[in-house]
PDB file of N, CA and C in Angstrom:
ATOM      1  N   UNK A   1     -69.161 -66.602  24.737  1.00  0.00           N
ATOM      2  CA  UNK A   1     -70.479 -67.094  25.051  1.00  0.00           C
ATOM      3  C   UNK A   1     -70.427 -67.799  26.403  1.00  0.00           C
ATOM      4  N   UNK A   2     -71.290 -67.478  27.327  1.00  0.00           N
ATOM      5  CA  UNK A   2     -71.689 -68.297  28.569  1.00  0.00           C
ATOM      6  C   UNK A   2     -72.691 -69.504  28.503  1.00  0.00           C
ATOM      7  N   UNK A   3     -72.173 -70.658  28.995  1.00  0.00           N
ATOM      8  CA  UNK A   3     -73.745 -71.355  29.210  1.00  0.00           C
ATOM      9  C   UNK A   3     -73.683 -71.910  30.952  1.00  0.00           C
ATOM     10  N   UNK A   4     -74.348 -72.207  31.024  1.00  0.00           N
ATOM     11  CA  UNK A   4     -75.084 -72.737  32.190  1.00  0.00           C
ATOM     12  C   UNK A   4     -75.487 -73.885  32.529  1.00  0.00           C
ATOM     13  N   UNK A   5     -74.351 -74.814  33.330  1.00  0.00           N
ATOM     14  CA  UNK A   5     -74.228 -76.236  33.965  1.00  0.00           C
ATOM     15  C   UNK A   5     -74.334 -76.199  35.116  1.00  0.00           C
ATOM     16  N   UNK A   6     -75.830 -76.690  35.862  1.00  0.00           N
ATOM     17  CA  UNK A   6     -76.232 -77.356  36.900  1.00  0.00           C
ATOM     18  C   UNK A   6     -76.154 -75.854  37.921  1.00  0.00           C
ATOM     19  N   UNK A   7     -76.574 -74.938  37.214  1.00  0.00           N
ATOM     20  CA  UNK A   7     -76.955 -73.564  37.900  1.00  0.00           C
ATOM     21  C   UNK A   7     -75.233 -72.988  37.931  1.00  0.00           C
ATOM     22  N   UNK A   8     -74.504 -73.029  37.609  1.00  0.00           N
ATOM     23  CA  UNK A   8     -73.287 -72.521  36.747  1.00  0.00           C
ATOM     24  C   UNK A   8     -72.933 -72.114  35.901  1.00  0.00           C
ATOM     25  N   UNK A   9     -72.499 -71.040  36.070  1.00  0.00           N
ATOM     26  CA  UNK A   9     -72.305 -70.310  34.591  1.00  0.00           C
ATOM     27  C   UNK A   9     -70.991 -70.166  34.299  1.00  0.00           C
ATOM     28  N   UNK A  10     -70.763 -70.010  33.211  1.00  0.00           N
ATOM     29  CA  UNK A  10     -69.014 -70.206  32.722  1.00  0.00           C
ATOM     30  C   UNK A  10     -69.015 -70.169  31.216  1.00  0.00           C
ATOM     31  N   UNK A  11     -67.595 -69.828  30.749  1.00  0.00           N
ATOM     32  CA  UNK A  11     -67.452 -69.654  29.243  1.00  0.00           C
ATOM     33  C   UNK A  11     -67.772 -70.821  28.260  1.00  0.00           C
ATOM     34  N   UNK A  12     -67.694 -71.138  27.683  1.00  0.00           N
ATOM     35  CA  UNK A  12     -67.866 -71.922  26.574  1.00  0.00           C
ATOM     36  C   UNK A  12     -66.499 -71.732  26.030  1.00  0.00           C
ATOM     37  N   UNK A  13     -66.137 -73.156  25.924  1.00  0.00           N
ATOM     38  CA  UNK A  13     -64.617 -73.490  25.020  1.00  0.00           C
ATOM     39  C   UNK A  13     -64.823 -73.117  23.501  1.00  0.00           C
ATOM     40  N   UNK A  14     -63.682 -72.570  22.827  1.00  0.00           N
ATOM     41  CA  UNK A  14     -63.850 -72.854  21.214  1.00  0.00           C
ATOM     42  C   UNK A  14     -64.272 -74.020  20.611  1.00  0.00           C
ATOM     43  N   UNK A  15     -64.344 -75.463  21.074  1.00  0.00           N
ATOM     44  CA  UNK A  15     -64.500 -76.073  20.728  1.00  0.00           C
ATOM     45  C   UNK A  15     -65.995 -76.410  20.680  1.00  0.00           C
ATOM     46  N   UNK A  16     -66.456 -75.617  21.708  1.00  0.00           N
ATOM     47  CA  UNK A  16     -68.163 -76.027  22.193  1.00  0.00           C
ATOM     48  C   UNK A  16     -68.699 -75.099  21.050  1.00  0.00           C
ATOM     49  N   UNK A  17     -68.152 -73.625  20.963  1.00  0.00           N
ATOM     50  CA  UNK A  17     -68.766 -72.944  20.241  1.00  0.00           C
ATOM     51  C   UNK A  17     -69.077 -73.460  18.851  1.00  0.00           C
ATOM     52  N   UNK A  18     -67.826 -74.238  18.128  1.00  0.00           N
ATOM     53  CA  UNK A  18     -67.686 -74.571  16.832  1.00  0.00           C
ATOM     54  C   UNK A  18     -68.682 -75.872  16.613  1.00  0.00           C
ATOM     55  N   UNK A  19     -68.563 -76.811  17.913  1.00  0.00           N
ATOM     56  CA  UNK A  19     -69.832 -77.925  17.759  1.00  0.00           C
ATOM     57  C   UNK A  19     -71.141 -77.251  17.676  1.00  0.00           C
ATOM     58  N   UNK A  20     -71.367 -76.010  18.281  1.00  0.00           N
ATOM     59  CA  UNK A  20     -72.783 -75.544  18.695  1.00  0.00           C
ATOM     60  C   UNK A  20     -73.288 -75.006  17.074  1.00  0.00           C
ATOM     61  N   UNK A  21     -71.843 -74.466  16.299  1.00  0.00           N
ATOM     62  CA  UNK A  21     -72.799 -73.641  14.970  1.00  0.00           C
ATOM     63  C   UNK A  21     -72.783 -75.041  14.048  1.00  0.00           C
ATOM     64  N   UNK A  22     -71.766 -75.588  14.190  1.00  0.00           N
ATOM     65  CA  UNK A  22     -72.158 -77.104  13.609  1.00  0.00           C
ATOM     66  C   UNK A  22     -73.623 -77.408  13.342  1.00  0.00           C
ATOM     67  N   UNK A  23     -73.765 -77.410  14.492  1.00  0.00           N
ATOM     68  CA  UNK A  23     -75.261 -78.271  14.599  1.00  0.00           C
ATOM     69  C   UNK A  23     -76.502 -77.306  14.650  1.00  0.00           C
ATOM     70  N   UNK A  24     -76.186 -76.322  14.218  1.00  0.00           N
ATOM     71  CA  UNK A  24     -77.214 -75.348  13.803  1.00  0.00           C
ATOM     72  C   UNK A  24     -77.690 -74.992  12.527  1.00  0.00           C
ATOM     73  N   UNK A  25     -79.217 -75.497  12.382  1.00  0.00           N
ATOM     74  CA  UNK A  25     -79.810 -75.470  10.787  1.00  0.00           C
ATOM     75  C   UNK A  25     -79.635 -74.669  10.274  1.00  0.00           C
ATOM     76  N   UNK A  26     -79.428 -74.343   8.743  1.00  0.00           N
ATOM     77  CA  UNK A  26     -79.132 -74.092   7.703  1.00  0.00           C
ATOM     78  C   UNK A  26     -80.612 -72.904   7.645  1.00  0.00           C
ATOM     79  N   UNK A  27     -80.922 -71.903   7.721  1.00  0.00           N
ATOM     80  CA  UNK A  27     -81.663 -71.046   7.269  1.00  0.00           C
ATOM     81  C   UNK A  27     -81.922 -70.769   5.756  1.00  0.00           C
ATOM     82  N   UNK A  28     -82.434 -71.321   4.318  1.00  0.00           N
ATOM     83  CA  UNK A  28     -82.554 -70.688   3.231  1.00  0.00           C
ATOM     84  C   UNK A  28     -82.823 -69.635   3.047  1.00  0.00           C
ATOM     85  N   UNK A  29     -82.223 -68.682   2.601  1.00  0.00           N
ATOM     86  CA  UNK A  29     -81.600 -66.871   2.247  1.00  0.00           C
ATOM     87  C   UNK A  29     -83.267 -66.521   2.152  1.00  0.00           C
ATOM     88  N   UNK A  30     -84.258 -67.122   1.180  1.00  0.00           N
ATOM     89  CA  UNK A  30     -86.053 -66.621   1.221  1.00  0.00           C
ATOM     90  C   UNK A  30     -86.465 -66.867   2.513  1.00  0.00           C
ATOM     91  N   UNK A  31     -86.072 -68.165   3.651  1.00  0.00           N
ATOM     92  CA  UNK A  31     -86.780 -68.328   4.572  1.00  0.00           C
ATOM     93  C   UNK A  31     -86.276 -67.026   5.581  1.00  0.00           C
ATOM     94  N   UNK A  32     -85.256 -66.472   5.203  1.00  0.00           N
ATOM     95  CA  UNK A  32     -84.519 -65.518   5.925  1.00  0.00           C
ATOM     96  C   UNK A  32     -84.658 -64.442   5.509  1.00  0.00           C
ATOM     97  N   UNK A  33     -85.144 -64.186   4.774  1.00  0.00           N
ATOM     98  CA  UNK A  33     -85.763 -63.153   4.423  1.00  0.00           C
ATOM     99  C   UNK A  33     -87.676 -62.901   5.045  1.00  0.00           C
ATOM    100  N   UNK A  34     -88.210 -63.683   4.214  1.00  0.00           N
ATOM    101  CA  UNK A  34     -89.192 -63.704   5.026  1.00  0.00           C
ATOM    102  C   UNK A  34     -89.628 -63.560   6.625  1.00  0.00           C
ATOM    103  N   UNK A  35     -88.398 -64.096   7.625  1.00  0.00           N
ATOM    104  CA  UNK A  35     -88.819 -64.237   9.090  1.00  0.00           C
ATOM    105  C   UNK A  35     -88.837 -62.409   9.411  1.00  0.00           C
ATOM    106  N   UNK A  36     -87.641 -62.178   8.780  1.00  0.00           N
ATOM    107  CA  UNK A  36     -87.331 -60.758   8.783  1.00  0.00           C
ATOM    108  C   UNK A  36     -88.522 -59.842   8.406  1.00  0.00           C
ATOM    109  N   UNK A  37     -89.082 -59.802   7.497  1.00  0.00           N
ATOM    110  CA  UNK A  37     -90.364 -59.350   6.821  1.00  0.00           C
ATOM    111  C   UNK A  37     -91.331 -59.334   7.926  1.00  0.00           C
ATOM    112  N   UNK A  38     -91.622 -60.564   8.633  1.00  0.00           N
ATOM    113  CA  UNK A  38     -92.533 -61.027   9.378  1.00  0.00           C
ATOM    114  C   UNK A  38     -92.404 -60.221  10.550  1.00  0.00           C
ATOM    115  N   UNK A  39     -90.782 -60.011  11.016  1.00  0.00           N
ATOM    116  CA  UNK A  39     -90.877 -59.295  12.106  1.00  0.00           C
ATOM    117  C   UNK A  39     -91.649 -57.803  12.321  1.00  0.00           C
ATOM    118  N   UNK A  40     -92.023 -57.020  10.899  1.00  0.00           N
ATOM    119  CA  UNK A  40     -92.495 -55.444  10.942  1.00  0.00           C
ATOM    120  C   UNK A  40     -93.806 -55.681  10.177  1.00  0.00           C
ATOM    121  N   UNK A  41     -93.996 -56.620   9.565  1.00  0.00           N
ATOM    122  CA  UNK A  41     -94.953 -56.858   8.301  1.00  0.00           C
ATOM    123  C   UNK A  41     -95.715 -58.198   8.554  1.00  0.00           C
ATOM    124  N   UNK A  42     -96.615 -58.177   9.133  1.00  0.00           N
ATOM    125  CA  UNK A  42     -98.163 -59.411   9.344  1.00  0.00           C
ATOM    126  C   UNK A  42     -98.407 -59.846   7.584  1.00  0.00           C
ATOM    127  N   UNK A  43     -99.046 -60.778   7.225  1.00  0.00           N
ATOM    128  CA  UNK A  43     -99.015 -60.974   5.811  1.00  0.00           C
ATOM    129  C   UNK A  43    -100.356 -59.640   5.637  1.00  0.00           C
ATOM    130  N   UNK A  44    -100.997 -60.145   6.341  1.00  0.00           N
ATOM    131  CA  UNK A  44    -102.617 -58.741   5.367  1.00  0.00           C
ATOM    132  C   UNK A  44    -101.927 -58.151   5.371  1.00  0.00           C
ATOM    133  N   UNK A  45    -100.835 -57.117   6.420  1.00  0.00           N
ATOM    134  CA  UNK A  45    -100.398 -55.586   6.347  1.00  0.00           C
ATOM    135  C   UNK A  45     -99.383 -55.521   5.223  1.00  0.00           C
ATOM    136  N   UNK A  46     -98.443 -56.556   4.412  1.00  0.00           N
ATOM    137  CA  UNK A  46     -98.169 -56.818   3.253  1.00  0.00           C
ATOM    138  C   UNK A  46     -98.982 -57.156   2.417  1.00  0.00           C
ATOM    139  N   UNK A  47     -99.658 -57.198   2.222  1.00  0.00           N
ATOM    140  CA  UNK A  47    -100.651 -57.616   0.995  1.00  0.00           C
ATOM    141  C   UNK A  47    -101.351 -56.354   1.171  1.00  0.00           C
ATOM    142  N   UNK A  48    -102.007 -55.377   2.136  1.00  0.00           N
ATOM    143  CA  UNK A  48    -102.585 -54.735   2.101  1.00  0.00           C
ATOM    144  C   UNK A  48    -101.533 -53.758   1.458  1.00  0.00           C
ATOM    145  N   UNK A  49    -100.335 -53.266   1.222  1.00  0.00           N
ATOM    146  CA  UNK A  49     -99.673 -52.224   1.137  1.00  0.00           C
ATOM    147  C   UNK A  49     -99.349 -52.785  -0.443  1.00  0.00           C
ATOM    148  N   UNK A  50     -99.061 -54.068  -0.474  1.00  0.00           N
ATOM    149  CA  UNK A  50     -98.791 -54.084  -1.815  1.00  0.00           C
ATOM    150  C   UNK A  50    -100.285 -54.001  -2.836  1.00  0.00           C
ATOM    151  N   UNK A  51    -101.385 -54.151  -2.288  1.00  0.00           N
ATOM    152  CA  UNK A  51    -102.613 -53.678  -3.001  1.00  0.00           C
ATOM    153  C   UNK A  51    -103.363 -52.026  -3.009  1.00  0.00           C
ATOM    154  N   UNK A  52    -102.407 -51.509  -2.562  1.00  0.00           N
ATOM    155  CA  UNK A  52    -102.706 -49.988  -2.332  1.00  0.00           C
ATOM    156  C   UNK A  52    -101.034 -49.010  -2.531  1.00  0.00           C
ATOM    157  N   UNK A  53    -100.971 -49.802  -3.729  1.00  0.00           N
ATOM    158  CA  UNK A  53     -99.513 -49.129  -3.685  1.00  0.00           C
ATOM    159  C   UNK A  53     -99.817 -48.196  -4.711  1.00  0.00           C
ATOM    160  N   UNK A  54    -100.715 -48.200  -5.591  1.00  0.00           N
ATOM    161  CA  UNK A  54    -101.210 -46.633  -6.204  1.00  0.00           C
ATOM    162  C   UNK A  54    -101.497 -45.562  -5.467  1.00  0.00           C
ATOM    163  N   UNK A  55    -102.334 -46.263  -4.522  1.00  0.00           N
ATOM    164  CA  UNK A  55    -103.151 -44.896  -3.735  1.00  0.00           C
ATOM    165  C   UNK A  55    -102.506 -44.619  -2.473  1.00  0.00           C
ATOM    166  N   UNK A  56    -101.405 -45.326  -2.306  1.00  0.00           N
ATOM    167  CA  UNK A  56    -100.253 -44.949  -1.025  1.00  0.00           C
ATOM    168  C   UNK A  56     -98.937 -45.166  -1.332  1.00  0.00           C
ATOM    169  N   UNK A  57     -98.578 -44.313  -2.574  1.00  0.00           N
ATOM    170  CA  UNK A  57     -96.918 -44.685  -2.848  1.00  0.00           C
ATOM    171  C   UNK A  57     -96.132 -44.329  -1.335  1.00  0.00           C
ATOM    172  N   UNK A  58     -95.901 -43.654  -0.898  1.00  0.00           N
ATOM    173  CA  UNK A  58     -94.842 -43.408   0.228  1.00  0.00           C
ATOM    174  C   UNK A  58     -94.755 -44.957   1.275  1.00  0.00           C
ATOM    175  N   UNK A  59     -96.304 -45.389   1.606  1.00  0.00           N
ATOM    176  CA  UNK A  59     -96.233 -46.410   2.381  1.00  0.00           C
ATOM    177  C   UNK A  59     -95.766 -47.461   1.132  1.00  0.00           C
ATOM    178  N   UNK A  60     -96.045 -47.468   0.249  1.00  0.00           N
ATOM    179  CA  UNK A  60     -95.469 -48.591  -0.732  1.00  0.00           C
ATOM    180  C   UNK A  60     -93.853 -48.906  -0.550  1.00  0.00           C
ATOM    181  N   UNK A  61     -93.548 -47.053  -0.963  1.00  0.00           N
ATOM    182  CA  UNK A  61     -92.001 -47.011  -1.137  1.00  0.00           C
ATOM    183  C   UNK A  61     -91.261 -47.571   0.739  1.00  0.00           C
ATOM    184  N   UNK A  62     -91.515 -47.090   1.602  1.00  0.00           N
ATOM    185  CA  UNK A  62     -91.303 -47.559   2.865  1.00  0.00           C
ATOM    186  C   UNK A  62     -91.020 -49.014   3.014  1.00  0.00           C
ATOM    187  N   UNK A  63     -92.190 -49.784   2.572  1.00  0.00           N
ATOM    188  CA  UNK A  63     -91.811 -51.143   2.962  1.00  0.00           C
ATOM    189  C   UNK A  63     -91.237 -51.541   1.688  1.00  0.00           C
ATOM    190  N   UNK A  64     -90.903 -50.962  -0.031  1.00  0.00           N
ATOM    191  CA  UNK A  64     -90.406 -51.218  -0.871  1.00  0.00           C
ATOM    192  C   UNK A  64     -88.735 -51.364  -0.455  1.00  0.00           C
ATOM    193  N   UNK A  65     -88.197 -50.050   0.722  1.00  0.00           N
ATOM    194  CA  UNK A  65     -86.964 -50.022   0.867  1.00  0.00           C
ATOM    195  C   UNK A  65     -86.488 -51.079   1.739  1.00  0.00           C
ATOM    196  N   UNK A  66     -87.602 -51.249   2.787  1.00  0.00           N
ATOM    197  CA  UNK A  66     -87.484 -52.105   3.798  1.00  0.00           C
ATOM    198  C   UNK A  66     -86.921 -53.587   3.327  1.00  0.00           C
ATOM    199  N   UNK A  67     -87.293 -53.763   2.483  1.00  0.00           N
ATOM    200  CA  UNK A  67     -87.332 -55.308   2.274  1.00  0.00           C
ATOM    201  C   UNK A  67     -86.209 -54.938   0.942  1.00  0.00           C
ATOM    202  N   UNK A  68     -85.947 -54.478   0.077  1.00  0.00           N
ATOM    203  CA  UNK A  68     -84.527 -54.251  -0.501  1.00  0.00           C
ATOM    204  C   UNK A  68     -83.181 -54.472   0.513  1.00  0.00           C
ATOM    205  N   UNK A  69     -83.417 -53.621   1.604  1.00  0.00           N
ATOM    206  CA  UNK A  69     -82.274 -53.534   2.446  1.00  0.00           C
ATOM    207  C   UNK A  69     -82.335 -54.442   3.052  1.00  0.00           C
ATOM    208  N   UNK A  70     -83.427 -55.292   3.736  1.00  0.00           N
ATOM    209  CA  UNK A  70     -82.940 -56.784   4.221  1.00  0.00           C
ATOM    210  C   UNK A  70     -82.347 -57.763   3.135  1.00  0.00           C
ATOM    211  N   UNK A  71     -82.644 -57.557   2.052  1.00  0.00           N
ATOM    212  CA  UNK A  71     -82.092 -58.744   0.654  1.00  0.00           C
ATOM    213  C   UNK A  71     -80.688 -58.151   1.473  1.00  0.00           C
ATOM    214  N   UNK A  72     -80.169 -57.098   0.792  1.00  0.00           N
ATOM    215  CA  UNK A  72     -78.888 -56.264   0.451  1.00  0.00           C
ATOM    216  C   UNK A  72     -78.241 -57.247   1.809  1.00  0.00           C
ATOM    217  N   UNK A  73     -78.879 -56.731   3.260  1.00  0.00           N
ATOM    218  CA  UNK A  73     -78.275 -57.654   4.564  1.00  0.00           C
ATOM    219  C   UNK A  73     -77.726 -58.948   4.454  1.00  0.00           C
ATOM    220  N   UNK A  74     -78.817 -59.768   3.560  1.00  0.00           N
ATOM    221  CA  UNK A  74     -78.804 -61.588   4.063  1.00  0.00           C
ATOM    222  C   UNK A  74     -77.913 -61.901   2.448  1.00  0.00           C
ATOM    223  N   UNK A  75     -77.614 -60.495   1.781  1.00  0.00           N
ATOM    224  CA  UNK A  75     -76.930 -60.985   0.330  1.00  0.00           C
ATOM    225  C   UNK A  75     -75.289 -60.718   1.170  1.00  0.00           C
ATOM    226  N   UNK A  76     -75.258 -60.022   2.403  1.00  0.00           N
ATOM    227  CA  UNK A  76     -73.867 -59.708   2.262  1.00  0.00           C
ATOM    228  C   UNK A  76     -73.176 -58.482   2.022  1.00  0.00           C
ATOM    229  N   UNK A  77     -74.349 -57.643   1.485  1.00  0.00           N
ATOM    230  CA  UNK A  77     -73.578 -56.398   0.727  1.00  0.00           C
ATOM    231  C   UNK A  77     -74.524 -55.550   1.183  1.00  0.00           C
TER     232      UNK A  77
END
């Protein structure tokens, strides 16, 4: 990782790196899921797909897989 001191750029020590994830918040696995969601999926355009999932299985199944495979991602597996 590079950062940038006083218009300088240069590596970052192991030690900077390990303070830097230190001090980096804790994401909960739903809130991380959700941002993810958010990135392809507006809430109406989820709500709209999950209220028309009779009369549009394929778009159902689409964002059904979508959001399985992000769990599967943020589970690890």
């Amino acid at each position: 990782m590079r950062i940038c001191e006083n218009g300088i750029y240069r590596d970052m020590t192991e030690r900077e790196i390990a303070e830097m994830k230190a001090n980096m918040p804790i994401i909960p696995y739903e809130q991380r899921i959700v941002n993810r969601i958010r990135e392809k999926y507006s809430v109406d355009d989820e709500l709209a797909i999950l209220r028309q999932r009779e009369s549009k299985p394929d778009e159902f199944a689409a964002y059904n897989d979508f959001v399985e495979g992000i769990k599967r991602e943020e589970r690890g597996g």
